[in-house]
Protein backbone atom coordinates (compact mmCIF):
# COMPACT_ATOMS: atom_id res chain seq x y z
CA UNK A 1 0.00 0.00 0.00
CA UNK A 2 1.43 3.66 -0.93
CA UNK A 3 1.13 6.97 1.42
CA UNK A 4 -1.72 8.94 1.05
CA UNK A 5 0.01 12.29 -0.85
CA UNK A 6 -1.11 15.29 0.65
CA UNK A 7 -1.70 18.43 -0.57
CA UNK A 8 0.47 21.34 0.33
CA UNK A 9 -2.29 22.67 2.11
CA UNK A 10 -3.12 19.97 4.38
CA UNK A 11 0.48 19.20 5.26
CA UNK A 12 0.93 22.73 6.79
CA UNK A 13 -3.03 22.01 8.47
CA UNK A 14 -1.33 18.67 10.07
CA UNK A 15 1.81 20.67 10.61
CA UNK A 16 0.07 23.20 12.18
CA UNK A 17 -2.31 20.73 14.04
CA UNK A 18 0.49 19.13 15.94
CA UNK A 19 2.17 22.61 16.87
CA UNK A 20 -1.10 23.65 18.03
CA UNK A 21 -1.65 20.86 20.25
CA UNK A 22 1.73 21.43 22.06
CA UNK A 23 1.07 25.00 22.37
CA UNK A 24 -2.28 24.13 23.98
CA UNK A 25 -0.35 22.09 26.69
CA UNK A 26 2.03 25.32 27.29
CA UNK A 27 -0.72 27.95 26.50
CA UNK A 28 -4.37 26.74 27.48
CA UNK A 29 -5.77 29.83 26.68
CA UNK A 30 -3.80 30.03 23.33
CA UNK A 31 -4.61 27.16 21.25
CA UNK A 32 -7.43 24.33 20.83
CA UNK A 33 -7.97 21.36 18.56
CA UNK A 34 -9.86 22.99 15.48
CA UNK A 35 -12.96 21.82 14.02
CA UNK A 36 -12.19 18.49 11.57
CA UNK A 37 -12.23 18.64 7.75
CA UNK A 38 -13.28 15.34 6.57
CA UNK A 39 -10.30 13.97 5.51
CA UNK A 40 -8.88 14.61 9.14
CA UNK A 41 -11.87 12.50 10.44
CA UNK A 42 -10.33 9.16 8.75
CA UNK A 43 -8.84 6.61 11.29
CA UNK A 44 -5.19 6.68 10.39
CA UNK A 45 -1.63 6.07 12.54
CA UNK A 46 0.87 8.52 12.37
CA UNK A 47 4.28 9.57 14.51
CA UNK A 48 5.14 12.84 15.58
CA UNK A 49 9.07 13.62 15.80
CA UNK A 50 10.27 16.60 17.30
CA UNK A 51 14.05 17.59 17.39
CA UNK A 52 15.77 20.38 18.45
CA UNK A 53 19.41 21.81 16.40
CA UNK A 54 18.86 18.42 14.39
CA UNK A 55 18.62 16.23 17.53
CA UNK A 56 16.19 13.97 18.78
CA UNK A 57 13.82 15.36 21.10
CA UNK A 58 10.81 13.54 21.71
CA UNK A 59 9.48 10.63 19.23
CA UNK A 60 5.74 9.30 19.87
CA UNK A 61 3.49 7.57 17.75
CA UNK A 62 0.60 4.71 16.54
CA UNK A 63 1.30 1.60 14.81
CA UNK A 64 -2.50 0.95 13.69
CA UNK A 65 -5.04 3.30 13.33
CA UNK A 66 -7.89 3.85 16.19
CA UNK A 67 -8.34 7.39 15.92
CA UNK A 68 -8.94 9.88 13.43
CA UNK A 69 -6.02 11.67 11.64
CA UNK A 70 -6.62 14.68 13.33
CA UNK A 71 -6.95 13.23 16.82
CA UNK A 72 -3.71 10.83 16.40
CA UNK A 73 -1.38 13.61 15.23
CA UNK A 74 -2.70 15.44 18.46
CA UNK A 75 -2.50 13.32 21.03
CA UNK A 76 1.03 11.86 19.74
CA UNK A 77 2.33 15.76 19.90
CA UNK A 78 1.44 16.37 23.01
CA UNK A 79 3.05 12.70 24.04
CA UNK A 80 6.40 13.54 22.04
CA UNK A 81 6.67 16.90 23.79
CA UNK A 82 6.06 15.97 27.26
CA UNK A 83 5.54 12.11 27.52
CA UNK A 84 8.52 10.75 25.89
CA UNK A 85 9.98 8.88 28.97
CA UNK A 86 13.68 9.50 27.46
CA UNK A 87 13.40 13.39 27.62
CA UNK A 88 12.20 15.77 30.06
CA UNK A 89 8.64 17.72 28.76
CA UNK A 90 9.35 20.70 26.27
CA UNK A 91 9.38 23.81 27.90
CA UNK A 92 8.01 27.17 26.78
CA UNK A 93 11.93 28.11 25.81
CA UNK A 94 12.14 25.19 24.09
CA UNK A 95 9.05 25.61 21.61
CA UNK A 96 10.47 27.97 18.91
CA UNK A 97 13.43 25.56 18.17
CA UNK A 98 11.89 22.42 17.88
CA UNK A 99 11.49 20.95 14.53
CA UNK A 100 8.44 19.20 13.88
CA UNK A 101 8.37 15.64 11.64
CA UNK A 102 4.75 14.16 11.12
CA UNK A 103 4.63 10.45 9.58
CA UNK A 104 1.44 9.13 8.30
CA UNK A 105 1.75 5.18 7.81
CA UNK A 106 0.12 3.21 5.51
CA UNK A 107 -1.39 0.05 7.00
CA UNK A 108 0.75 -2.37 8.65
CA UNK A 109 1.54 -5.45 6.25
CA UNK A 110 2.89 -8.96 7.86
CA UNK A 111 5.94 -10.37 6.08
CA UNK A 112 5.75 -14.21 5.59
CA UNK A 113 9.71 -14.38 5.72
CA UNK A 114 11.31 -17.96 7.21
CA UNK A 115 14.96 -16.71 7.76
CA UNK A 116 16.69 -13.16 8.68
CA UNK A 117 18.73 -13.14 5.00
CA UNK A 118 14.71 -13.46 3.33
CA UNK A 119 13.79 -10.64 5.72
CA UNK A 120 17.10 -8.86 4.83
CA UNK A 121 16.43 -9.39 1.27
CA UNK A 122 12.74 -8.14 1.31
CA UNK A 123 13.82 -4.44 3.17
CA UNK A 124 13.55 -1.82 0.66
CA UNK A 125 16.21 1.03 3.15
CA UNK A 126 14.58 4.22 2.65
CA UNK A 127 11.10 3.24 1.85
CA UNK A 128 10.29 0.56 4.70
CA UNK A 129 9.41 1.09 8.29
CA UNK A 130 9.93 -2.69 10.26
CA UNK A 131 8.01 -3.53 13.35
CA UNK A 132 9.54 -6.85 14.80
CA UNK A 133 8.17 -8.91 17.81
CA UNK A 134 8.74 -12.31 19.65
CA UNK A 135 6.96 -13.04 22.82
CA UNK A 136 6.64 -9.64 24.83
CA UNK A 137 9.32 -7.97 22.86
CA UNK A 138 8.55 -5.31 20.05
CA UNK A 139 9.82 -2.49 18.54
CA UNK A 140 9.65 -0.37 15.03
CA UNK A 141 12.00 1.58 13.10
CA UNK A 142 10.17 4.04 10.98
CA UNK A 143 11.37 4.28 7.61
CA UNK A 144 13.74 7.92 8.24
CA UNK A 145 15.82 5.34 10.76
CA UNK A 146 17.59 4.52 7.52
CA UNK A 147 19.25 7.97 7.20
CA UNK A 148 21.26 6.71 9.89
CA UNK A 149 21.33 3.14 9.50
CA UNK A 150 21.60 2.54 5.84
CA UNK A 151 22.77 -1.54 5.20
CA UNK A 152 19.54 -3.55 6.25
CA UNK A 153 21.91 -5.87 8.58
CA UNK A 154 22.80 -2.74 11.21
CA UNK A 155 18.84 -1.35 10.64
CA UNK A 156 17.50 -4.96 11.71
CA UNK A 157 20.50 -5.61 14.58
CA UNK A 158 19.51 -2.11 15.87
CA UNK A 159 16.08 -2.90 16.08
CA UNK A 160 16.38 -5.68 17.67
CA UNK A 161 18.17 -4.14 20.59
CA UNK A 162 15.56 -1.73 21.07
CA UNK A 163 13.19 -4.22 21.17
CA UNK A 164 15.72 -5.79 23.88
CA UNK A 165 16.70 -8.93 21.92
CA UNK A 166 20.32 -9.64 21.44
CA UNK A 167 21.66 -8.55 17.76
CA UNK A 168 21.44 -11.69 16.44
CA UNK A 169 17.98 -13.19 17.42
CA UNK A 170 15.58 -14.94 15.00
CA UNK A 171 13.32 -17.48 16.32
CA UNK A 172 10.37 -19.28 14.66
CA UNK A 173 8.09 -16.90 17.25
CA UNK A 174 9.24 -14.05 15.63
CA UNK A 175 7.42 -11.56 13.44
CA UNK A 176 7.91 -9.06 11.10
CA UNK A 177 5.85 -6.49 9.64
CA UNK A 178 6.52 -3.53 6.82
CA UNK A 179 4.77 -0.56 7.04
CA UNK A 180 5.48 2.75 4.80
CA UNK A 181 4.95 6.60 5.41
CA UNK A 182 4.10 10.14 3.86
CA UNK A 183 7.00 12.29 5.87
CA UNK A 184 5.95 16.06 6.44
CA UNK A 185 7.82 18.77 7.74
């Protein structure tokens, strides 16, 4: 399944939408969650990324749609900005600098792969986003992961320590899903 391509015009609405909803957290009195177009009222999954002088500063999102658009993108701003258990919440200082980074996934498809080199062989770097999982353990990479981690072995060892498996794990429990995203900023 491919993104959904926005319009120019609705990526500075969701761009705006998830500024807004931090700004409501720092400013009550300042900001609220505008009335929904209809294409903001379809149930879709989305990440909100917020860094600050190119760094990682808060990272929050939904693997499967259960809200709308517009109610997703809000709630998972106001989660990357003051929920994200690695950072302290954004303060008022911090607001101006932050860059924001919406992703809007497509839905989740299961790979039917029997062996890490078919699953290493399937990864398309740059266009996939992989969610693994075995037993309680789970953890995604979203597609922009692969600026930094560009050969699919290093992307896929990486992810598996965040999903607190060691590097090389592959058991018959495990599964692995592709997922891909429109990237606005």
């Amino acid at each position: 399944m491919e993104p959904t391509v926005f319009t120019s015009e609705q990526r500075s609405t969701l761009l705006d939408l998830s500024r807004n909803a931090i700004l409501s957290s720092l400013h009550p009195w300042e900001a609220g969650k505008p009335q929904p177009e209809p294409w903001l009222e379809d149930e879709r999954a989305s990440f909100v990324t917020l860094k600050k002088q190119g760094q990682l500063r808060g990272c929050i999102g939904s693997l499967h749609p259960v809200r709308s658009l517009l109610d997703d993108i809000w709630h998972n701003a106001q989660a990357a900005a003051f929920s994200d258990p690695r950072f302290p919440p954004v303060t008022e200082e911090e607001f101006e600098q932050l860059d924001i980074e919406l992703s809007v996934l497509t839905e989740v498809q299961p790979l039917t792969v029997s062996s890490e080199q078919e699953l290493l062989s399937t990864l398309r770097p740059g266009i996939d986003g992989l969610i693994i999982e075995d037993g309680l353990r789970r953890a995604t990479f979203l597609p922009s992961v692969w600026e930094q981690l560009s050969q699919p072995q290093s992307f896929l060892d990486q992810l598996r320590l965040k999903a607190g498996m060691p590097a090389g794990h592959w058991s018959d429990t495990m599964t692995c899903s592709v997922y891909q995203v429109e990237k606005i900023k």
